[in-house]
Protein backbone atom coordinates (compact mmCIF):
# COMPACT_ATOMS: atom_id res chain seq x y z
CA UNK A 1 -19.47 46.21 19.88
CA UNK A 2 -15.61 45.44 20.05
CA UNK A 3 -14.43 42.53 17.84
CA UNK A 4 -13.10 40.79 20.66
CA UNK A 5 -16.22 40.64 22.19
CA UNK A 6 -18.06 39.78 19.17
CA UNK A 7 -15.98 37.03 18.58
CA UNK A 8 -16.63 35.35 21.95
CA UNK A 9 -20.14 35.19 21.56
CA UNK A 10 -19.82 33.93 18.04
CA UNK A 11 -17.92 31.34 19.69
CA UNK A 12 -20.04 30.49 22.52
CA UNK A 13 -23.07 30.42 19.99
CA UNK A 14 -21.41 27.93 17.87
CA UNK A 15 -20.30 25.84 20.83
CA UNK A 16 -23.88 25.88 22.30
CA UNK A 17 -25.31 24.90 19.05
CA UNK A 18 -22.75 22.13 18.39
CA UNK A 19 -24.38 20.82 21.67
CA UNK A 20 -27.55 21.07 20.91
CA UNK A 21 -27.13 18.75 17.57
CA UNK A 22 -27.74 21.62 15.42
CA UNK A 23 -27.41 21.13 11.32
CA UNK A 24 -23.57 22.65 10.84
CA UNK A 25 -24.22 24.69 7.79
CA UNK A 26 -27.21 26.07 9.46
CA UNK A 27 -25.79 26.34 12.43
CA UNK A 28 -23.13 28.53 11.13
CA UNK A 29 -24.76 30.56 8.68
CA UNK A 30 -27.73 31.26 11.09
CA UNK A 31 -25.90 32.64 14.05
CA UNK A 32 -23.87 34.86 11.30
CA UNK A 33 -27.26 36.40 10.02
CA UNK A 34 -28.44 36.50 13.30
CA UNK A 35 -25.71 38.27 15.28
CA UNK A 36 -24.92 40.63 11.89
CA UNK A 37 -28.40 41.62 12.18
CA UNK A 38 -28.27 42.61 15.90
CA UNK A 39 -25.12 44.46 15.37
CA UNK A 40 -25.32 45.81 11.42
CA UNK A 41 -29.06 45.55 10.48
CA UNK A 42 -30.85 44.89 7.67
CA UNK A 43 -27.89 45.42 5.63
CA UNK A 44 -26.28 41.48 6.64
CA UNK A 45 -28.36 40.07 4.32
CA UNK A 46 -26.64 41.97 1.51
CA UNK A 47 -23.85 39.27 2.35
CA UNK A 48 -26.58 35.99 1.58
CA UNK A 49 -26.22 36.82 -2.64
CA UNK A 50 -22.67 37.51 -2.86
CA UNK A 51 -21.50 34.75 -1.11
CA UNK A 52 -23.61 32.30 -2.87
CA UNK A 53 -22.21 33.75 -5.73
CA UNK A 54 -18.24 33.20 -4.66
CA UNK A 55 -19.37 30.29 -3.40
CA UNK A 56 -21.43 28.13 -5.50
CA UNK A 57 -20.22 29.28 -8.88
CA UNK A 58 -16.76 28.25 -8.57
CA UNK A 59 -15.42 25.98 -11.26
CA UNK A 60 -13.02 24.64 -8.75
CA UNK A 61 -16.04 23.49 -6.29
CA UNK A 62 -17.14 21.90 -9.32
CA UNK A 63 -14.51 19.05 -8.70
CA UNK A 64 -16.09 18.08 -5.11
CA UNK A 65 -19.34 16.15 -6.79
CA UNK A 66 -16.92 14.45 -9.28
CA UNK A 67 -14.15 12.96 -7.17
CA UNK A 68 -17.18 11.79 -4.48
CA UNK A 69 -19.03 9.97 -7.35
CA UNK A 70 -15.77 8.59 -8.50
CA UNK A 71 -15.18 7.00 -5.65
CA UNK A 72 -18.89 5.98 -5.14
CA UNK A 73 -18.76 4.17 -8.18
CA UNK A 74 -15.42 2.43 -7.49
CA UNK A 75 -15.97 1.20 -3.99
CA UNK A 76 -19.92 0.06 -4.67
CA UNK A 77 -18.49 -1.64 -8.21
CA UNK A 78 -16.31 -3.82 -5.52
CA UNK A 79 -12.94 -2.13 -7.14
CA UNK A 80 -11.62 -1.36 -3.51
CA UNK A 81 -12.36 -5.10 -2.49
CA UNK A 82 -9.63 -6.03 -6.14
CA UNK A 83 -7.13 -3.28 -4.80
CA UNK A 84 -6.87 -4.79 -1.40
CA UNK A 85 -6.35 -8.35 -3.03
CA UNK A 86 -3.90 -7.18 -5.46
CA UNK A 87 -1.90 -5.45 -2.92
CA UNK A 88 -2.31 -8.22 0.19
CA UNK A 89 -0.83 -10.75 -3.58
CA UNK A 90 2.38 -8.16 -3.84
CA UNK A 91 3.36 -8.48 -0.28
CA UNK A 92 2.75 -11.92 0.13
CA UNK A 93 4.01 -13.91 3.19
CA UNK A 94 5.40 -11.01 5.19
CA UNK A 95 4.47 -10.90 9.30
CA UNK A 96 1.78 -8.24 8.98
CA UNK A 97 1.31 -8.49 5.43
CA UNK A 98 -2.53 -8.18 5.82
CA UNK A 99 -2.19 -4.74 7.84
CA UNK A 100 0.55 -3.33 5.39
CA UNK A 101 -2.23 -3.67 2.38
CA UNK A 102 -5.05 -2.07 4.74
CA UNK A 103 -2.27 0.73 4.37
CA UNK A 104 -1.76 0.54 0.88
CA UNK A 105 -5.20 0.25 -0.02
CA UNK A 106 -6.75 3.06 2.37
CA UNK A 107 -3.85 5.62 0.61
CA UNK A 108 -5.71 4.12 -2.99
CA UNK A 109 -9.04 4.74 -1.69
CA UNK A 110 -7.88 8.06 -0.25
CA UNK A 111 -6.87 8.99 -3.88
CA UNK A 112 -9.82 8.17 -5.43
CA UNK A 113 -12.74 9.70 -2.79
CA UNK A 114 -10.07 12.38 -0.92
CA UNK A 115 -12.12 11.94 2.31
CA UNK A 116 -11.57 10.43 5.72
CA UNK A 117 -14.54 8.70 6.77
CA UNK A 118 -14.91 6.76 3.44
CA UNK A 119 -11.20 4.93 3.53
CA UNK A 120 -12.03 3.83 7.17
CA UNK A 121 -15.59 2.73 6.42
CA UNK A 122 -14.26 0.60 3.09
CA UNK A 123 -11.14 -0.44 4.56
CA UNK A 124 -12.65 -1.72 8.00
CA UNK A 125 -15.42 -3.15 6.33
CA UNK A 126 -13.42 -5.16 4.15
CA UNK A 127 -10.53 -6.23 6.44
CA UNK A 128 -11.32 -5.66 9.83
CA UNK A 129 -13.07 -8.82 10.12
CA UNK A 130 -10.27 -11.02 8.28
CA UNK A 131 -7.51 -9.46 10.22
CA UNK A 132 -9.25 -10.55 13.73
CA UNK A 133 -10.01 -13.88 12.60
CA UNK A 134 -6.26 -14.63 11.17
CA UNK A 135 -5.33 -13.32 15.23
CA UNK A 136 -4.13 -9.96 14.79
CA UNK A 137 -3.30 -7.44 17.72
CA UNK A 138 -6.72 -5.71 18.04
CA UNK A 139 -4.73 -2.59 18.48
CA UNK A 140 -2.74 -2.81 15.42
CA UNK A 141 -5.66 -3.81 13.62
CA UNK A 142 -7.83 -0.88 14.55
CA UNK A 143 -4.94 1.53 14.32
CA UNK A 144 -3.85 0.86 11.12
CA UNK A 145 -7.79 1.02 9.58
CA UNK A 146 -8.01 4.67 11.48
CA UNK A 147 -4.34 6.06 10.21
CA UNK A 148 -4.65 4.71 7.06
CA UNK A 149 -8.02 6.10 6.36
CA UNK A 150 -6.76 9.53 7.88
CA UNK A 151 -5.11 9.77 4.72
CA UNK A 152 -8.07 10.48 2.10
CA UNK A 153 -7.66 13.95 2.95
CA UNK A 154 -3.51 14.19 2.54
CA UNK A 155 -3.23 12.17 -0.76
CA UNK A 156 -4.50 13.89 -4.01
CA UNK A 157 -7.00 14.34 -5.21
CA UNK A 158 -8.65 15.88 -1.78
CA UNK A 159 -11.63 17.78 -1.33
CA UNK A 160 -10.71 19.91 1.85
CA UNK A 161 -7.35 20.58 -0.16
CA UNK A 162 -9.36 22.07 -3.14
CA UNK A 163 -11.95 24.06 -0.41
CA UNK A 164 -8.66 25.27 0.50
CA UNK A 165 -7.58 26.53 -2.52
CA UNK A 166 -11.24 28.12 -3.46
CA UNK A 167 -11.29 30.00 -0.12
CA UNK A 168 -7.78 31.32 -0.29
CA UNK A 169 -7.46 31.79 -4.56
CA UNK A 170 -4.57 29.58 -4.37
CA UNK A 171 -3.09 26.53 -7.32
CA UNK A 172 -5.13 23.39 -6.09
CA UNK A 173 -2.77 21.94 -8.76
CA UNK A 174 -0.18 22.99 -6.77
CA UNK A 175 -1.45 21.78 -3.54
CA UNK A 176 -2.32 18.34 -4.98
CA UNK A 177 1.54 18.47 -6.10
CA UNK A 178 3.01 19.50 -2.76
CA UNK A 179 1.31 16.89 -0.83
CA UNK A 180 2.41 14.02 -2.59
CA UNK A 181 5.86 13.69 -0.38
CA UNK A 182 4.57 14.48 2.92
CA UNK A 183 1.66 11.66 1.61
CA UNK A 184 5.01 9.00 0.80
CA UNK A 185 6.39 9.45 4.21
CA UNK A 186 3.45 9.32 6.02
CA UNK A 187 2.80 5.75 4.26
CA UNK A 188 6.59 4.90 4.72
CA UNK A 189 6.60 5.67 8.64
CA UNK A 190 3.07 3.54 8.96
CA UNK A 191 4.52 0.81 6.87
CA UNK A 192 8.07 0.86 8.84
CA UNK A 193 6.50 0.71 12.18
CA UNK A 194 3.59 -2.31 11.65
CA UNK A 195 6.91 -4.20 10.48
CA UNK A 196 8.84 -3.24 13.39
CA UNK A 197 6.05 -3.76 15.85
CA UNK A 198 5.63 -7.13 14.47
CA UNK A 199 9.01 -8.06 14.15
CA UNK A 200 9.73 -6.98 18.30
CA UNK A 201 6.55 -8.74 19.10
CA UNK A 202 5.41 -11.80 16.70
CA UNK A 203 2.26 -12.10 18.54
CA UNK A 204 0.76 -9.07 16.81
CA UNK A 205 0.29 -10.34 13.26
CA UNK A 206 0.86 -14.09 11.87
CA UNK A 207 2.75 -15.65 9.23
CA UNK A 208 -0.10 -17.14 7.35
CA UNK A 209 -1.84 -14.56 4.42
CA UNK A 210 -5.28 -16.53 4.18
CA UNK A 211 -6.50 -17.51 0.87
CA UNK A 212 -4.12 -15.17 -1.10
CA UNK A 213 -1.60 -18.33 -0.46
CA UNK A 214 -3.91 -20.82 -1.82
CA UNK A 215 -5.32 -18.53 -5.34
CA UNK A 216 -4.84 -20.34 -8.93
CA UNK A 217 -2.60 -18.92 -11.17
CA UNK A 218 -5.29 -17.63 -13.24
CA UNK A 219 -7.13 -16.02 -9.75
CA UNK A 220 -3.85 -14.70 -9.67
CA UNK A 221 -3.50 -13.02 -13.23
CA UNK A 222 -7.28 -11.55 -12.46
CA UNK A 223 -6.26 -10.00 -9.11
CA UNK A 224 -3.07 -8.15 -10.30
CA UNK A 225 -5.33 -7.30 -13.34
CA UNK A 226 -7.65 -5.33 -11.48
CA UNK A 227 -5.41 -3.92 -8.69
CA UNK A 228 -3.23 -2.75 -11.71
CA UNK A 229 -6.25 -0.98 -13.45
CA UNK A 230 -7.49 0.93 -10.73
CA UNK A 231 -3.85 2.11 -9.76
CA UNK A 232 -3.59 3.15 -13.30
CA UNK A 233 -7.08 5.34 -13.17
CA UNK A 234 -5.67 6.88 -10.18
CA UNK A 235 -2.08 7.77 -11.78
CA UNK A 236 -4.56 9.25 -14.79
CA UNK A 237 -6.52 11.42 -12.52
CA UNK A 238 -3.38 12.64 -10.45
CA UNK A 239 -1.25 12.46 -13.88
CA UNK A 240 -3.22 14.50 -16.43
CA UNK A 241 -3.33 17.39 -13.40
CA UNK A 242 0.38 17.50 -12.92
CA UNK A 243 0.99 17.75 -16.84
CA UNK A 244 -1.01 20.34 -17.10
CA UNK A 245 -3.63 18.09 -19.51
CA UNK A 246 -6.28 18.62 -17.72
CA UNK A 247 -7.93 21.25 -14.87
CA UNK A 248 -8.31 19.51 -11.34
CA UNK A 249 -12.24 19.77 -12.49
CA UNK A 250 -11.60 18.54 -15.18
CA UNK A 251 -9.74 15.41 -14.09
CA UNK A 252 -12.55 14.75 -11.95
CA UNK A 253 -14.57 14.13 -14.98
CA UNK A 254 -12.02 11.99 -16.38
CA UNK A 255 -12.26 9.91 -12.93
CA UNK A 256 -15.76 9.38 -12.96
CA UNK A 257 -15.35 8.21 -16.88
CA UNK A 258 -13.08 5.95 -15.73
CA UNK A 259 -14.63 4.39 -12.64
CA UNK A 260 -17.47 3.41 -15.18
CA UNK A 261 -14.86 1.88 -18.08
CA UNK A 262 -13.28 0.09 -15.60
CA UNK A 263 -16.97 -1.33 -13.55
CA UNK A 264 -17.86 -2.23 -17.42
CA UNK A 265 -14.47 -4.10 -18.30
CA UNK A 266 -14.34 -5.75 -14.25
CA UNK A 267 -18.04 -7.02 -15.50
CA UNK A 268 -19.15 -5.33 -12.29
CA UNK A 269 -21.45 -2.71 -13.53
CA UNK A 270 -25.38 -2.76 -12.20
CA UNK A 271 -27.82 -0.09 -13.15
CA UNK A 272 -28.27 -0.59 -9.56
CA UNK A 273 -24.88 0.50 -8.48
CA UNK A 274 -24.87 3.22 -10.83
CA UNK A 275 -27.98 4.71 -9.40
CA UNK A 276 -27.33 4.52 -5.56
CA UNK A 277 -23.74 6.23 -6.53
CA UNK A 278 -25.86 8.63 -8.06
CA UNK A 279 -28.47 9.26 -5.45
CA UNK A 280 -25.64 8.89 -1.70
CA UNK A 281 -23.23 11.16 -4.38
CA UNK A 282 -26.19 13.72 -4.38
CA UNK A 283 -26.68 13.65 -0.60
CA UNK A 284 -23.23 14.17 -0.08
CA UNK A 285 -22.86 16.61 -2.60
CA UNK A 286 -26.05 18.64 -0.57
CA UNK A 287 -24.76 18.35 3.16
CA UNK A 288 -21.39 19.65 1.31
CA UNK A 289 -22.73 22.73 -0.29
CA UNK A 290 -24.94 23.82 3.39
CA UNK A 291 -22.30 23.76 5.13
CA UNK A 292 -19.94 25.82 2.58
CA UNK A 293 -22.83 28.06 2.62
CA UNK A 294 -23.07 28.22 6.06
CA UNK A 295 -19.53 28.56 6.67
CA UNK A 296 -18.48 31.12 4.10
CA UNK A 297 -21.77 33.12 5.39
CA UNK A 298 -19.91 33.18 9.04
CA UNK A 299 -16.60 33.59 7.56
CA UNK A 300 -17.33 36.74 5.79
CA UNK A 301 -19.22 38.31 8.68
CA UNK A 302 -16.44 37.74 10.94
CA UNK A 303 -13.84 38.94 8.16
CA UNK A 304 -15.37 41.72 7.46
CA UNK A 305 -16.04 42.59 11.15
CA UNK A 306 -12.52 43.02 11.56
CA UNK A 307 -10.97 39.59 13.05
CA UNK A 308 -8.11 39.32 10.55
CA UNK A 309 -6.90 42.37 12.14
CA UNK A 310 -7.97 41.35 15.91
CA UNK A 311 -5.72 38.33 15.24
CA UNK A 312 -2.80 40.04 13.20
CA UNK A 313 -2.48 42.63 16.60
CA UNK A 314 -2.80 40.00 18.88
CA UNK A 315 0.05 38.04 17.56
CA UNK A 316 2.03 41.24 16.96
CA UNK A 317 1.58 42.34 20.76
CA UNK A 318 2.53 38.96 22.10
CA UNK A 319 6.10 40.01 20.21
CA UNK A 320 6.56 35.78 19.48
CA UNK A 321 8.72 35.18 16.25
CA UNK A 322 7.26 33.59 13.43
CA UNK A 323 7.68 30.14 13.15
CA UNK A 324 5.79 30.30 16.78
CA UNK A 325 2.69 32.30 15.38
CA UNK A 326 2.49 29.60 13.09
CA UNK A 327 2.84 26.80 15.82
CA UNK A 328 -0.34 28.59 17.15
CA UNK A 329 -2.18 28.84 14.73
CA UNK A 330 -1.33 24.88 14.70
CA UNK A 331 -2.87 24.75 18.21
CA UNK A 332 -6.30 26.49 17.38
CA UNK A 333 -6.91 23.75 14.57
CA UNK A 334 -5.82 20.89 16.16
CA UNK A 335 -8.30 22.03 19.53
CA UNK A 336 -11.00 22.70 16.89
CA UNK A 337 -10.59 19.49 15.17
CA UNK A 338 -11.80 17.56 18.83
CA UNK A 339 -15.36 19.03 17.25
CA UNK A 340 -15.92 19.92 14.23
CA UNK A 341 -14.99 17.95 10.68
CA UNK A 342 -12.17 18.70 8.34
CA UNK A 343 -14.37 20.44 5.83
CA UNK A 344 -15.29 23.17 8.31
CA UNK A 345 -12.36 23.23 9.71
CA UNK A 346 -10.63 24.81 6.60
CA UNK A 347 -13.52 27.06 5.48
CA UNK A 348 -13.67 28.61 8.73
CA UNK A 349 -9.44 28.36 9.44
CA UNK A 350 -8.26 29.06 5.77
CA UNK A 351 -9.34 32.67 5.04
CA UNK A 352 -8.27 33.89 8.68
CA UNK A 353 -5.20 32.13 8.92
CA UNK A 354 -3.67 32.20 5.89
CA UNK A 355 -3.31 35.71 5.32
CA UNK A 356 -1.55 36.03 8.44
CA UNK A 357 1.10 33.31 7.64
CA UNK A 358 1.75 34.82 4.28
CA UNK A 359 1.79 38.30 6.10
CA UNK A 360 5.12 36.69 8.21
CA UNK A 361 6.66 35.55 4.77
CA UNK A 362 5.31 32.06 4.78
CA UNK A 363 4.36 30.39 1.38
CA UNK A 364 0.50 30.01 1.17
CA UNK A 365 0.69 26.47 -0.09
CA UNK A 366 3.29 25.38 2.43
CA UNK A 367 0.61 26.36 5.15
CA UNK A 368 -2.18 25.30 3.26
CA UNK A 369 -0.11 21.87 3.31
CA UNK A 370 0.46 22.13 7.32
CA UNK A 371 -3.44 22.72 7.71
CA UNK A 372 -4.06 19.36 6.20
CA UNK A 373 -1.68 17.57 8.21
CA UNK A 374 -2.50 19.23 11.43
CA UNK A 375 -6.74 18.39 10.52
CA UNK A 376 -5.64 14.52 9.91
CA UNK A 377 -4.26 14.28 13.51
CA UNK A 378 -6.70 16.88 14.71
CA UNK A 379 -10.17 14.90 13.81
CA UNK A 380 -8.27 11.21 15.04
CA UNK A 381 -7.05 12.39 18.02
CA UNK A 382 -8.68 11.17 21.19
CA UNK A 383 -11.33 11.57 22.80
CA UNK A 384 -13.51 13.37 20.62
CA UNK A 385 -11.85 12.90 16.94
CA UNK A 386 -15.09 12.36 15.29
CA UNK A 387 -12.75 9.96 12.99
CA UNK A 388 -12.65 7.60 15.67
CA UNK A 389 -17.03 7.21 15.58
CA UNK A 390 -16.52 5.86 11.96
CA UNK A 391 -14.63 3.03 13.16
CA UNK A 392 -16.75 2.14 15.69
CA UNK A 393 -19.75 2.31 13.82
CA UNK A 394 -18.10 -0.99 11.74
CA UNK A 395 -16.21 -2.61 14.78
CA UNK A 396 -17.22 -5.80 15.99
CA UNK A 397 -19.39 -5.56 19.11
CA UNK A 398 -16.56 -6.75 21.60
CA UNK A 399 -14.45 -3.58 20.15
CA UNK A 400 -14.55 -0.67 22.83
CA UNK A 401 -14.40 3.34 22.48
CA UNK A 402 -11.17 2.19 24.67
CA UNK A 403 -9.38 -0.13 22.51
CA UNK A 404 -9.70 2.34 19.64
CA UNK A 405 -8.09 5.38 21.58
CA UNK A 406 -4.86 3.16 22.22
CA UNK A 407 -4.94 1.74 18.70
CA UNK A 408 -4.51 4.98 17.16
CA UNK A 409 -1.84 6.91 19.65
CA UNK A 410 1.32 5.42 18.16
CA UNK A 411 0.29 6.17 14.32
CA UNK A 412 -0.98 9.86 15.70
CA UNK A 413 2.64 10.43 17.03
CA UNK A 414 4.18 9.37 13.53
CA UNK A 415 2.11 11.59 11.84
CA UNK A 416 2.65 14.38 14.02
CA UNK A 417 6.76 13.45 12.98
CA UNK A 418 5.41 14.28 9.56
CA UNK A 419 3.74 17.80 10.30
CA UNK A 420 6.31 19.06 12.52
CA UNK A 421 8.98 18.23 9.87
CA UNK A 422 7.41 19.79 6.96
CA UNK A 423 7.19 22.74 9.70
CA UNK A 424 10.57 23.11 9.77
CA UNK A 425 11.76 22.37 6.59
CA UNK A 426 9.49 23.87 4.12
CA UNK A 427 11.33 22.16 0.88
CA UNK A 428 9.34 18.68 2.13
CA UNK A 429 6.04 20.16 1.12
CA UNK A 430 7.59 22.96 -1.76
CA UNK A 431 10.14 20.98 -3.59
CA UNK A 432 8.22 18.78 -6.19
CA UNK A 433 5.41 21.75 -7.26
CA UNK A 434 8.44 24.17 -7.63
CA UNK A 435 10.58 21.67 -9.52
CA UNK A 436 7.60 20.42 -11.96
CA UNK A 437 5.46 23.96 -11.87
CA UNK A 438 8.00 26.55 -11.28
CA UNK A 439 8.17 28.95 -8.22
CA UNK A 440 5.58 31.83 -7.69
């Protein structure tokens, strides 16, 4: 069987089974060990071992269990809730102040839990509501809950940036490092255009910040207190990786130390709490390691069927320079992120694509950095960004699948600024991790 053909009915199976609802990991590794078996026998299930072995004994995966029960303990201690007051006290009586700190405090959360679904879960739990009451622009107040929590997976420390690195034996201190300025202008664009926005149109946000205008002094001392703590555990997880103190594993463990210090001193700590992080940390953790299973499983069947080089002729024959293979490869993700999550996304995408855009001269982390950006827009993007079900899952009953698609359009097209610059000018995303780590 031809690899081109073999790859369409990979395709077609994992499309059918999408459909049917099937378990993704299974899903995956199942029609891998199926189809291998039909076409190489017995001998697929050589593959089973060593991939669990590449797989699950990576000190690098190692981090993914750490950084989720970090941020399980910090968001059920009620430490997101003390970052979004401290940073709706900072701005204070700005038009839009209240959808400036959803920003702020989804790009915090992002840092601490480096996924998508749990910045827009926290954030719209704790601020949709308020910013509807106060009569915000439904739009704005959706869209800036949905592009804010896009960013758990571009700020450090993020889990599909150190999958990433596993599957492709690249730095993830490096990656962490080279995503912190496409991360700042991301944030800066957002922040820009709510201000903007509300400045051309008034109606969209009021004057009036809520009860942050009426706290004590001493309310006032406690806020800042805690918002400044939990920005400092973050600059210690982030920090002690870019000084080369600590391993990204490693700082993981210093995170989750942290999270508990700072429930203990916050007098927020509950055996309780500590438990259920424990036990939803663990069933994160398990859904997590299927579907690496599943996906490395179909990875290295289709690898070692012969795709890479299917794909490497294919873009040779089409005779398109560079810089358009890799706005192609751009394409694929972005249609694949309509169906599938982030996670998969790069397990399946990062060992296929990246050899080919280091094959054209490309820097490895530069793409890695561009598959990132390209997943946050892919997986928000309507109508089937399955980003966009979080958010609707914790709207208000009179929000529609409707008003969320137009909520999130202008903050998708600023983002998109973001990706297509670092595109063309690499030294956005390589700068900082050559200046503090050196070049390869």
């Amino acid at each position: 069987m031809s690899i081109e053909v073999l790859t369409l009915i990979l395709i077609g199976c994992i499309l059918a089974s999408f459909a049917l609802g099937a378990p993704v990991g299974l899903a995956l590794g199942g029609i891998a060990m199926g189809i291998g078996y039909l076409t190489w026998g017995e001998g697929i299930f050589n593959l089973i071992p060593t991939t669990i072995e590449s797989s699950y004994f990576s000190f690098i995966l190692l981090a993914i269990p750490l950084y989720i029960y970090m941020g399980q303990l910090l968001t059920r201690s009620g430490i997101g809730d003390a970052m979004f007051n401290a940073s709706q006290m900072l701005i204070g009586r700005v038009r839009g102040s209240l959808a400036i700190s959803v920003i702020g405090v989804c790009s915090m959360i992002g840092a601490m839990v480096g996924i998508i679904g749990a910045g827009i879960m926290t954030s719209g739990s704790i601020a949709l509501k308020p910013m509807l009451e106060r009569g915000y622009d439904k739009r704005l107040a959706l869209g800036v809950i949905m592009a804010g929590g896009g960013l758990g997976i571009l700020i450090p420390p993020s889990i599909p940036m150190i999958m990433y690195s596993a599957t492709t034996q690249n730095s993830v201190g490096r990656m962490f490092i080279a995503a912190i300025v496409p991360a700042l202008i991301s944030i800066v664009l957002m922040v820009a255009y709510v201000i903007i926005s509300c400045k051309l149109n008034p109606a969209k946000a009021p004057l009036d910040t809520g009860s942050e205008a009426k706290m004590t002094r001493k309310q006032k001392v406690r806020t800042a207190r805690d918002g400044f703590f939990s920005l400092l555990l973050i600059v210690a997880v982030l920090g002690s990786i870019i000084t080369g103190i600590a391993t990204p594993t490693e700082s993981g463990a210093i995170g989750v130390f942290g999270a508990i210090l700072l429930a203990n001193a916050f007098k927020r700590f509950r055996l309780e709490m500590f438990k259920t992080s424990g036990f939803e940390t663990a069933m994160l953790v398990s859904v997590s390691m299927w579907i690496i299973l599943g996906a490395s499983l179909f990875s290295n069947f289709h690898m070692l069927s012969g795709v890479q080089n299917m794909v490497a002729d294919f873009t040779h024959d089409l005779g398109l320079p560079p810089i358009a293979v890799i706005i192609l490869l751009q394409v694929v993700m972005l249609l694949l992120g309509f169906i599938i999550d982030e996670m998969i996304i790069v397990l399946m995408c990062a060992p296929l694509f990246t050899p080919i855009a280091v094959s054209l001269g490309y820097d490895p982390i530069w793409f890695g950095i561009l598959m990132i950006l390209n997943i946050e827009i892919a997986v928000q993007t309507p109508p089937y960004g399955f980003a966009l079900f979080y958010l609707k899952g914790i709207a208000p009953p009179g929000v529609t699948m409707m008003d969320i698609y137009r909520s999130i359009t202008p903050f998708i097209l600023l983002k998109l600024c973001v990706l297509i610059l670092c595109m063309l000018f690499p030294e956005v995303v390589l700068w900082l991790p050559n200046t503090l780590m050196g070049e390869n």
